[in-house]
Protein backbone atom coordinates (compact mmCIF):
# COMPACT_ATOMS: atom_id res chain seq x y z
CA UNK A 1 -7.67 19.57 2.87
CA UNK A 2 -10.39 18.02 1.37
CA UNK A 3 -10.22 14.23 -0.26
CA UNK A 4 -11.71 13.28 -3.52
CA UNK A 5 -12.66 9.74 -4.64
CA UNK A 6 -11.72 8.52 -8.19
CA UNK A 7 -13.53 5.49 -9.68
CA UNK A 8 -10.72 2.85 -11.14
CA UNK A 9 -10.75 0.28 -13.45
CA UNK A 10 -9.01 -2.83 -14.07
CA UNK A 11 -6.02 -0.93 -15.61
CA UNK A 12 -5.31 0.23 -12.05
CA UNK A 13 -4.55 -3.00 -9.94
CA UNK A 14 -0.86 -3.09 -10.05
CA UNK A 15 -0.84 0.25 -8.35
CA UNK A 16 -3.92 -1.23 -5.90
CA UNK A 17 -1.91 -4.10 -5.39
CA UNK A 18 1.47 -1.84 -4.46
CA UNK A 19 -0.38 0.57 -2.59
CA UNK A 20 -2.44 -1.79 -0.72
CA UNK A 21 0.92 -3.61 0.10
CA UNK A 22 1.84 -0.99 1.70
CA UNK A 23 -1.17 0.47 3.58
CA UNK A 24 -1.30 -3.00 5.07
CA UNK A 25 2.33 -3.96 5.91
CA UNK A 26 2.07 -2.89 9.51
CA UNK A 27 -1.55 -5.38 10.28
CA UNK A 28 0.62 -8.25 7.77
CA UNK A 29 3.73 -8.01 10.82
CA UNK A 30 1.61 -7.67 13.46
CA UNK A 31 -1.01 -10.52 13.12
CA UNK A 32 1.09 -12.42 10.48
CA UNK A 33 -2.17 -13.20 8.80
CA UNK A 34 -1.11 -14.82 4.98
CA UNK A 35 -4.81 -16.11 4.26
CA UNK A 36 -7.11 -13.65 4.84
CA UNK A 37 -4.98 -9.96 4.60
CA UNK A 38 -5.23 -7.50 1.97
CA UNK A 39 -1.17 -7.11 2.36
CA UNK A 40 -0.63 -10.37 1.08
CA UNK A 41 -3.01 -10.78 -1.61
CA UNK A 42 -1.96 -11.72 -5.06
CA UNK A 43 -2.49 -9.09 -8.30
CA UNK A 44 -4.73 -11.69 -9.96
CA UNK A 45 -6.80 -11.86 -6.94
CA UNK A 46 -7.12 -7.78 -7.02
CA UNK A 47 -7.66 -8.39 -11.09
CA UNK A 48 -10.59 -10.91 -10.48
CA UNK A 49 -12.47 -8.43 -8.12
CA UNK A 50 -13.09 -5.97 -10.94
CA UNK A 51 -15.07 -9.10 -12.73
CA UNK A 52 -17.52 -8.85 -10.20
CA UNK A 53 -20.28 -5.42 -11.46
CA UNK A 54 -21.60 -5.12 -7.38
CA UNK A 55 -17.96 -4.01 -6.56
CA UNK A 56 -16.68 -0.09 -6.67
CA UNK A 57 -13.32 0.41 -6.43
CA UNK A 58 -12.19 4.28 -5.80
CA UNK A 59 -8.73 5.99 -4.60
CA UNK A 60 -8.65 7.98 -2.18
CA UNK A 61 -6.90 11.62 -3.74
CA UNK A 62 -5.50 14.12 -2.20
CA UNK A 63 -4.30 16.89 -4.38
CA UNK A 64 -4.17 15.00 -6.96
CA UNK A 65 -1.98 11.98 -4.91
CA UNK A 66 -3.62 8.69 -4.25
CA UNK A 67 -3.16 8.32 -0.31
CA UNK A 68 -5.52 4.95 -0.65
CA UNK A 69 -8.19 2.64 -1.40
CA UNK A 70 -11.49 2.25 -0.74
CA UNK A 71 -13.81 -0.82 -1.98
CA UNK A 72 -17.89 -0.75 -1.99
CA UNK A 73 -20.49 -3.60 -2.13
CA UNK A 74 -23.59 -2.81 -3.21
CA UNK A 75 -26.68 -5.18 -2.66
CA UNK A 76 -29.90 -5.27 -3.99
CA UNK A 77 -31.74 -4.75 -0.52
CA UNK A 78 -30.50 -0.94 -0.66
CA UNK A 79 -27.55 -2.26 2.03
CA UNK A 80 -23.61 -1.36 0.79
CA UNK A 81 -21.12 -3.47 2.68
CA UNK A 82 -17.85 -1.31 3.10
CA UNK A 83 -15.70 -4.19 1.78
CA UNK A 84 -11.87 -2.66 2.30
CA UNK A 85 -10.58 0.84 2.93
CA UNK A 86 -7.16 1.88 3.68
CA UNK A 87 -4.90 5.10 4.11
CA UNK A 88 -1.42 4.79 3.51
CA UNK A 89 0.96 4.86 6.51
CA UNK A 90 2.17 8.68 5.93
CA UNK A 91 -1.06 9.61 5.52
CA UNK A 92 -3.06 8.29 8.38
CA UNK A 93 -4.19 10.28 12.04
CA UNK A 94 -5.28 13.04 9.61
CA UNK A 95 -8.96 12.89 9.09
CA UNK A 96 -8.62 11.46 5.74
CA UNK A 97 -10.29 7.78 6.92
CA UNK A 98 -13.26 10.02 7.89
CA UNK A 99 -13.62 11.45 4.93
CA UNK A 100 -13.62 8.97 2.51
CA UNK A 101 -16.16 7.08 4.19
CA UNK A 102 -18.22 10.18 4.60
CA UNK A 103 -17.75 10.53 1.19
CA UNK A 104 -17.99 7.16 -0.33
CA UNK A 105 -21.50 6.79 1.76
CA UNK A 106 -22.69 9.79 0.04
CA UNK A 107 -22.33 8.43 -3.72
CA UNK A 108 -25.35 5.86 -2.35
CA UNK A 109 -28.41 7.79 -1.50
CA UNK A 110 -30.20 4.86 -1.83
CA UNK A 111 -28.38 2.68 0.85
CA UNK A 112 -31.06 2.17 3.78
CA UNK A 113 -27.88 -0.07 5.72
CA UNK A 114 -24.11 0.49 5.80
CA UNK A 115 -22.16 -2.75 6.88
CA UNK A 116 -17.95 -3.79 7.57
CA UNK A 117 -15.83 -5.74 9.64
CA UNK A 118 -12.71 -5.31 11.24
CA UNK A 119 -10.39 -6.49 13.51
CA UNK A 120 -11.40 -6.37 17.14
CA UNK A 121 -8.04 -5.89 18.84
CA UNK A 122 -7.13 -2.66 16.63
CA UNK A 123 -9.34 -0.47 18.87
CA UNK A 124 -8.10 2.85 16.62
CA UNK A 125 -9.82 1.28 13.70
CA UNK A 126 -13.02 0.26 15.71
CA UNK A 127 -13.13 3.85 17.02
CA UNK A 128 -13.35 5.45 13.66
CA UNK A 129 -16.15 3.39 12.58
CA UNK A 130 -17.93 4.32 15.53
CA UNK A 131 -17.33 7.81 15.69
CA UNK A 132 -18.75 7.22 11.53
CA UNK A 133 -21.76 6.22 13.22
CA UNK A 134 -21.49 2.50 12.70
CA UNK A 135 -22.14 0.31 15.83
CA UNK A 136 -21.54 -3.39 16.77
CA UNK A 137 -24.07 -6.33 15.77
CA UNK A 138 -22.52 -8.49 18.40
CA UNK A 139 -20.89 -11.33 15.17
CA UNK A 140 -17.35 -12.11 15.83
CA UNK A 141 -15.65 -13.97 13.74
CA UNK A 142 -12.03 -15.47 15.01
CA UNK A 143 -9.18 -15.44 12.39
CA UNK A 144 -6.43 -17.14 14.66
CA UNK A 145 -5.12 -16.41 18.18
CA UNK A 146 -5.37 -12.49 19.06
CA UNK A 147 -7.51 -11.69 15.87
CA UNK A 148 -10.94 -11.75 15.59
CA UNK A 149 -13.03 -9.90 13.13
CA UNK A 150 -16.25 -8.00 14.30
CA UNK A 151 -19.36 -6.93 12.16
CA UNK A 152 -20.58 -2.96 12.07
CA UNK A 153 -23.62 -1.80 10.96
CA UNK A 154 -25.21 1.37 10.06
């Protein structure tokens, strides 16, 4: 099955901020991590994003269900900085991740450099990056006790 991406506006943050509650509950109880997680930012914060014309925001469909969220930076240098991405819980370990990056990268031709960060000790999120082709750049950035962050590039 095949995902589609589906550009938003500001009209859809509430149902961001729900679904992005949920596609982040499980890092939120693991690492506890109130400042910096997408599971426990605020609506207005979500609102405030769309302010900012570098940002795309896109769901992630699948027949015609949003399964998640994906959020691009684009930069003047030709470089897009994969800002957040997430599947929902019921639909993750399917290929879907995968896809939407796939995907996502291919609305930028121009991009010369794909960059993210994520967290070091969830080794089934670094191993999708790097089976997307993204590799290490050796930053690390530590969050608190048992999380750091660490920068990809492409």
């Amino acid at each position: 099955m095949n995902i589609e991406l589906i550009k938003l506006t500001i009209k859809d943050c509430e149902k961001i901020h729900k679904m992005q509650q949920l596609g982040f509950v499980a890092l939120l109880e693991k690492y506890r991590d109130y400042e910096t997680s997408p599971g426990a930012e605020s609506l207005e914060r979500i609102k405030q994003r769309f302010a900012y014309d570098v940002l795309d925001h896109y769901f992630i469909r699948l027949d015609n269900e949003d399964i998640g969220y994906i959020r691009i930076r684009c930069f003047e240098d030709n470089a897009c900085h994969l800002s957040q991405m997430f599947i929902l819980p019921e639909f993750q370990n399917k290929g879907y991740a995968q896809q939407a990056i796939a995907k996502a990268e291919s609305f930028y031709p121009n991009a010369q450099k794909w960059t993210l960060d994520t967290i070091k000790q969830e080794s089934k999120l670094c191993h999708l990056y790097e089976k997307m082709g993204y590799k290490l750049t050796g930053t690390e950035k530590n969050i608190k006790p048992g999380m750091d962050l660490v920068d990809y590039e492409k």
